[in-house]
C-alpha atoms as a PDB file:
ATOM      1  CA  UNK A   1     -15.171 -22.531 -18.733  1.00  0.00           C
ATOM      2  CA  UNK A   2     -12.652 -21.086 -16.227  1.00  0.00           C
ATOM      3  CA  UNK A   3      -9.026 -22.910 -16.491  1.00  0.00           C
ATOM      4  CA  UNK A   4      -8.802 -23.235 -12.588  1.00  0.00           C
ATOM      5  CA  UNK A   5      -7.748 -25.946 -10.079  1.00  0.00           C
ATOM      6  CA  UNK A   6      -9.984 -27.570  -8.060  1.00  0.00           C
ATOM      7  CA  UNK A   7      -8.295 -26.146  -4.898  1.00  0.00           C
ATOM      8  CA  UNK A   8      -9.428 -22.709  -6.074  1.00  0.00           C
ATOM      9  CA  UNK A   9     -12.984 -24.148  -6.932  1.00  0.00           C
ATOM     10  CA  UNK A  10     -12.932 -25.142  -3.411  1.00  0.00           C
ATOM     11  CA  UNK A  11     -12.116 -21.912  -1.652  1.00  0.00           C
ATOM     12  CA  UNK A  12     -14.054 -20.410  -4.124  1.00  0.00           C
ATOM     13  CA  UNK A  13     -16.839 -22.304  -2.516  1.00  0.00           C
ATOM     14  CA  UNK A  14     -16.128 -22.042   0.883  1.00  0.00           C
ATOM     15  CA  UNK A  15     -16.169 -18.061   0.424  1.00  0.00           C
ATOM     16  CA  UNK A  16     -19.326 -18.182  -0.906  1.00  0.00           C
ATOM     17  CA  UNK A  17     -20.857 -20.488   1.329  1.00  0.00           C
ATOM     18  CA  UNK A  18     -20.383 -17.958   4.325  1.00  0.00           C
ATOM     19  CA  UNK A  19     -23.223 -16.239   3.553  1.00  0.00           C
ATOM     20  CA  UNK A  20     -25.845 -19.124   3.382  1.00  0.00           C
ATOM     21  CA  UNK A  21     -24.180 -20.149   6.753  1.00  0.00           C
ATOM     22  CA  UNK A  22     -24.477 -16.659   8.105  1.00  0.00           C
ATOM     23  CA  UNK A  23     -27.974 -16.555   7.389  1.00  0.00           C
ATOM     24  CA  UNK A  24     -29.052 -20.001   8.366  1.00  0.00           C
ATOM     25  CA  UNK A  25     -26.718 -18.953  11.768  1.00  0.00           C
ATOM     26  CA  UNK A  26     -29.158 -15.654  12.331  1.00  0.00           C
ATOM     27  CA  UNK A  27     -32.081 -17.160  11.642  1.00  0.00           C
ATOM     28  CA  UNK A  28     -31.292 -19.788  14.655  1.00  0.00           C
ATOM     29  CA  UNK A  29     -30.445 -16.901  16.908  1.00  0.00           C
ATOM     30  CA  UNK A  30     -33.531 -15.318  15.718  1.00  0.00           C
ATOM     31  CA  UNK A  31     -35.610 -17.989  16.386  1.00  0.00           C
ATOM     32  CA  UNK A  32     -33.572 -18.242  19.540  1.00  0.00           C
ATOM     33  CA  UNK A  33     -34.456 -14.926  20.723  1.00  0.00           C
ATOM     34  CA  UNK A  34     -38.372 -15.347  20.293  1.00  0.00           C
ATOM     35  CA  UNK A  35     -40.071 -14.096  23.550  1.00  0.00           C
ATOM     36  CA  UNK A  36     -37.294 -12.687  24.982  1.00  0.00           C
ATOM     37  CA  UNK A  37     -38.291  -9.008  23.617  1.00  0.00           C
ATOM     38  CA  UNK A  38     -34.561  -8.811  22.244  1.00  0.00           C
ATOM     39  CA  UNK A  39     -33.433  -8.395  18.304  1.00  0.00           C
ATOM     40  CA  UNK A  40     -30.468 -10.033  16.725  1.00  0.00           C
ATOM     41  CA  UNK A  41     -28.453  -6.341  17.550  1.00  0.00           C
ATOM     42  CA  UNK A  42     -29.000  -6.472  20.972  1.00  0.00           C
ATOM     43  CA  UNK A  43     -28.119 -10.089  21.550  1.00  0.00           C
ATOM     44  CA  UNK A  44     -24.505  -8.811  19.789  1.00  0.00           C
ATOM     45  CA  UNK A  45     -24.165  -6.000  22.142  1.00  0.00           C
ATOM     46  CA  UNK A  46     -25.181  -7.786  24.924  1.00  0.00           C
ATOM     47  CA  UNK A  47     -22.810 -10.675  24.079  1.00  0.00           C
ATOM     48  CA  UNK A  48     -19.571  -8.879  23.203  1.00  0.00           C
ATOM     49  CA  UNK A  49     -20.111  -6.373  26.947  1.00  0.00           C
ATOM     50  CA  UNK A  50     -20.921 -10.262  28.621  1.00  0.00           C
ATOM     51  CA  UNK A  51     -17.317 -11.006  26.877  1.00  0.00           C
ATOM     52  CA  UNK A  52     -15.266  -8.234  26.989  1.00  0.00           C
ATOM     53  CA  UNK A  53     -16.418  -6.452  30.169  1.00  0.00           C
ATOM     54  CA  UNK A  54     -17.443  -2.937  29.912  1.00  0.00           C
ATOM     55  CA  UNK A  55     -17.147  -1.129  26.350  1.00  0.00           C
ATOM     56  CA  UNK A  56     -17.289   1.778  24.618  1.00  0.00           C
ATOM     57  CA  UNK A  57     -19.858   2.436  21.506  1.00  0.00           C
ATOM     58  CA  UNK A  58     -16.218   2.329  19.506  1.00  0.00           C
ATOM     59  CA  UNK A  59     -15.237  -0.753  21.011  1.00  0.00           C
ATOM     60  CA  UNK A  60     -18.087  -2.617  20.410  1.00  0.00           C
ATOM     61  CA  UNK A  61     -17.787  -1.448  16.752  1.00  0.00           C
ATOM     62  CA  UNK A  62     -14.267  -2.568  16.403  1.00  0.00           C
ATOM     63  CA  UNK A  63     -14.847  -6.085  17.650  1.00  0.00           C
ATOM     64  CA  UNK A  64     -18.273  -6.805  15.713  1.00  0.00           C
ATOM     65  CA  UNK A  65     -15.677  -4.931  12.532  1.00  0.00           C
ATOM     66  CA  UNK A  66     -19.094  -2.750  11.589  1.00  0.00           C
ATOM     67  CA  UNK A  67     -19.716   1.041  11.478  1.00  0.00           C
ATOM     68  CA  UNK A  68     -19.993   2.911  14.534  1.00  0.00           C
ATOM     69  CA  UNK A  69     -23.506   4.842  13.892  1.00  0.00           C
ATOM     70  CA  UNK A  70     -24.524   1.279  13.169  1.00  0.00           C
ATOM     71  CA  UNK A  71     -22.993   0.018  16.329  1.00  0.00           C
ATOM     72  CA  UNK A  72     -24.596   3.460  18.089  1.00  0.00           C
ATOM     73  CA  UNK A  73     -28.023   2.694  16.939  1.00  0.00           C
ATOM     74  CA  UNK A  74     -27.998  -0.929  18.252  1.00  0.00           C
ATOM     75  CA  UNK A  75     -26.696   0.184  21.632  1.00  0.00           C
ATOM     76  CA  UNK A  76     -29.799   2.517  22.062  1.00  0.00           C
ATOM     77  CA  UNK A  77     -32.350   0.251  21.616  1.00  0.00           C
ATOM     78  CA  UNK A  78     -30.433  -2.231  24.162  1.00  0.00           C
ATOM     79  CA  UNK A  79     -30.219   0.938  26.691  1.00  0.00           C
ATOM     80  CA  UNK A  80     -33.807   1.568  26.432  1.00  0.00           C
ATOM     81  CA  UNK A  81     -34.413  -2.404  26.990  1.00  0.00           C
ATOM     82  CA  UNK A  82     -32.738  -1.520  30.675  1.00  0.00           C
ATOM     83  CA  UNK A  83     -29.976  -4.421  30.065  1.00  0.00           C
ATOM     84  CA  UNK A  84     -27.450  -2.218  29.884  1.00  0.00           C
ATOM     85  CA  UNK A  85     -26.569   1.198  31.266  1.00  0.00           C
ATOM     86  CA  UNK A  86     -24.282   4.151  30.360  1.00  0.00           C
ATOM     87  CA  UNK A  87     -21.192   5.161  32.866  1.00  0.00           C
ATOM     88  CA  UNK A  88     -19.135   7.890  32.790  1.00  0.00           C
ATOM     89  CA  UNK A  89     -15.680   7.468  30.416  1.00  0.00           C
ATOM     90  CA  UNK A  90     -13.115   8.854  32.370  1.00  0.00           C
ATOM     91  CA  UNK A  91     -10.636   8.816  29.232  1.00  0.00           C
ATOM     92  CA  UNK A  92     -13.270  10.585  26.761  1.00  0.00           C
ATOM     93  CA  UNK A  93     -16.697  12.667  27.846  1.00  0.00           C
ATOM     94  CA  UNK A  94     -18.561  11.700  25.199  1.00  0.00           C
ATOM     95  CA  UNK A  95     -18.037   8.308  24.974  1.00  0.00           C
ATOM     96  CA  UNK A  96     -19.651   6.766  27.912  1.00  0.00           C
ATOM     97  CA  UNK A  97     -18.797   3.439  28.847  1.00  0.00           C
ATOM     98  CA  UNK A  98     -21.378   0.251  28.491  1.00  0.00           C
ATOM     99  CA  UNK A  99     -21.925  -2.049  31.317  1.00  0.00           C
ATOM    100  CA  UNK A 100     -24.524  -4.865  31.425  1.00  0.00           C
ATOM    101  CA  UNK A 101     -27.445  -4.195  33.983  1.00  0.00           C
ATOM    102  CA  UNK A 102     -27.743  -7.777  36.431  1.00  0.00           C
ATOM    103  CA  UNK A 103     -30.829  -8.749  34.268  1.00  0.00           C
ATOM    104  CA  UNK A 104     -28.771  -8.532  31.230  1.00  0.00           C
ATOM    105  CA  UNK A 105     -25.886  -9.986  32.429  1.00  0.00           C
ATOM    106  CA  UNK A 106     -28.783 -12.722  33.351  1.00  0.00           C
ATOM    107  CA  UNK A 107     -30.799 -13.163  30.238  1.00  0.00           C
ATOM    108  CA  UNK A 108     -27.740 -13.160  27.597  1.00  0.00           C
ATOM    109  CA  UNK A 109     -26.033 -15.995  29.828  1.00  0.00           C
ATOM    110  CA  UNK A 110     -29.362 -17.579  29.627  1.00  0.00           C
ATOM    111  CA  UNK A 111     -29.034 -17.438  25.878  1.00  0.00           C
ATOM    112  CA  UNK A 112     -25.988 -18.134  25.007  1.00  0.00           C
ATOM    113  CA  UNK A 113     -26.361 -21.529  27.594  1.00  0.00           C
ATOM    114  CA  UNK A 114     -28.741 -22.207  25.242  1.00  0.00           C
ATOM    115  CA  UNK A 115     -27.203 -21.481  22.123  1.00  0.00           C
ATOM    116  CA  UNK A 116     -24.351 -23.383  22.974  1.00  0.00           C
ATOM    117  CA  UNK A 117     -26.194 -26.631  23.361  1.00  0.00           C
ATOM    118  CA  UNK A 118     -27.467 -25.864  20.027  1.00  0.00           C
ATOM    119  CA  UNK A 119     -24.015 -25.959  18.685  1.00  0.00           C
ATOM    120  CA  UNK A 120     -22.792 -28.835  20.348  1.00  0.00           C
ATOM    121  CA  UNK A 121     -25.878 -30.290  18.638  1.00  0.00           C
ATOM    122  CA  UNK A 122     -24.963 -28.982  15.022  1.00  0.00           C
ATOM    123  CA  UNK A 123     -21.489 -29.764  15.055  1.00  0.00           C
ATOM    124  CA  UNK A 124     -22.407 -33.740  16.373  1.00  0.00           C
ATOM    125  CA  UNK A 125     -21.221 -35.482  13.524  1.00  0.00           C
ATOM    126  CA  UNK A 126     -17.706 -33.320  13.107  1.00  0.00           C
ATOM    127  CA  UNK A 127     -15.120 -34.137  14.607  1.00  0.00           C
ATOM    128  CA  UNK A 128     -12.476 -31.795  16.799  1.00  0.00           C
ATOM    129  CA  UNK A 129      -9.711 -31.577  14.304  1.00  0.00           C
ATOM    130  CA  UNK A 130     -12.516 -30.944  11.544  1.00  0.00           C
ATOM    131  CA  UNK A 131     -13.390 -27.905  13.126  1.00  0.00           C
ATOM    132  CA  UNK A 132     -10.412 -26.846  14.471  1.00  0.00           C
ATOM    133  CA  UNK A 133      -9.168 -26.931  10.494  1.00  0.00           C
ATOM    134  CA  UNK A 134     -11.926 -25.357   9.251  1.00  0.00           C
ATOM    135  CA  UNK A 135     -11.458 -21.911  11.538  1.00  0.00           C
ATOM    136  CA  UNK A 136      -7.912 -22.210  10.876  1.00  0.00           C
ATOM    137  CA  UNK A 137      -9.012 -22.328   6.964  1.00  0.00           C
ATOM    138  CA  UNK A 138     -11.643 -19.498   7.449  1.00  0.00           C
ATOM    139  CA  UNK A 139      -9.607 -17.348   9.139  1.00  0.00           C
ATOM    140  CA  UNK A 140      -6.679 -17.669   7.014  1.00  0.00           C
ATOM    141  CA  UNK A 141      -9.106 -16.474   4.256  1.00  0.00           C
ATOM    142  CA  UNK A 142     -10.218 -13.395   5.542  1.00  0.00           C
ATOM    143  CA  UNK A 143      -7.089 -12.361   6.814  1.00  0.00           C
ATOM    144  CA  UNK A 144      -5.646 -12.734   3.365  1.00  0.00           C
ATOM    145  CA  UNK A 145      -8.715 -11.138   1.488  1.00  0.00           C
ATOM    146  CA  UNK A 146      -8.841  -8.000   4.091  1.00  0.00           C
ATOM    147  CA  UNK A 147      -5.308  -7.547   3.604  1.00  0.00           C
ATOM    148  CA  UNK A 148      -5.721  -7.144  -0.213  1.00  0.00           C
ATOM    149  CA  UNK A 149      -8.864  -5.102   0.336  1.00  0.00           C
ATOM    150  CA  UNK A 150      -7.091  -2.485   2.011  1.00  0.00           C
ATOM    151  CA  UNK A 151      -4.149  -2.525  -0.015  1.00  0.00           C
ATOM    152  CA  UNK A 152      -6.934  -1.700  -3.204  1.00  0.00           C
ATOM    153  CA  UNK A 153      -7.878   1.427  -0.542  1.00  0.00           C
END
């Protein structure tokens, strides 16, 4: 048996716990997304260039913190879905800018509507401070754990 406190039990817990809850969280958006020709990818490009305006194959990478090609493949399927389109980066040839198309500026406002109303659903029984505390908590986390990842780089 481990000689630990419970507070480190806890956290322990918590940090495991975020992959159940990522999970259970795709599988809603999944399910969310059923009939609406889209994949869990393109919902996340769609939703961070509904957020952040026009971006960048690099940009969208840095904000969703995954690789690039990764990023790159899950922008071309969304530009051959037509809801978004390429422009020309003034700053960088080959790096065009992403822009949503009006019917995917329209259908990912359309989902998130309804995901939202899903959340407010979930989160019911919790209240404000609750929630507030646990981001705080979770973010605290993996600040402090991708700090001492890249200082093991």
């Amino acid at each position: 048996m481990y000689n630990v406190t419970m507070k480190a039990e806890h956290l322990h817990r918590l940090i495991w716990m975020s992959r159940p809850l990522m999970q259970a969280a795709e599988a809603c958006v999944e399910a969310g997304l059923v009939g609406t020709n889209l994949t869990v990818r393109m919902r996340a490009v769609l939703e961070i260039v509904d957020k952040y305006g026009e971006q960048t194959v690099p940009d969208i990478a840095a904000r969703l913190e995954i690789k690039r090609q990764y990023v790159q493949i899950m922008c071309n399927e969304t530009l051959v879905s037509g809801l978004i389109e390429q422009r020309p980066n003034p700053r960088h040839k080959r790096s065009p800018i992403l822009a949503l198309t009006d019917h995917g500026r329209a259908v990912i406002e359309e989902i998130i509507t309804k995901e939202m109303k899903l959340v407010e659903e979930v989160g019911g029984n919790l209240s404000n401070e609750d929630i507030a505390t646990a981001l705080e908590v979770v973010i605290a986390v993996t600040d402090s754990l991708k700090k001492r990842a890249g200082e093991n780089e």
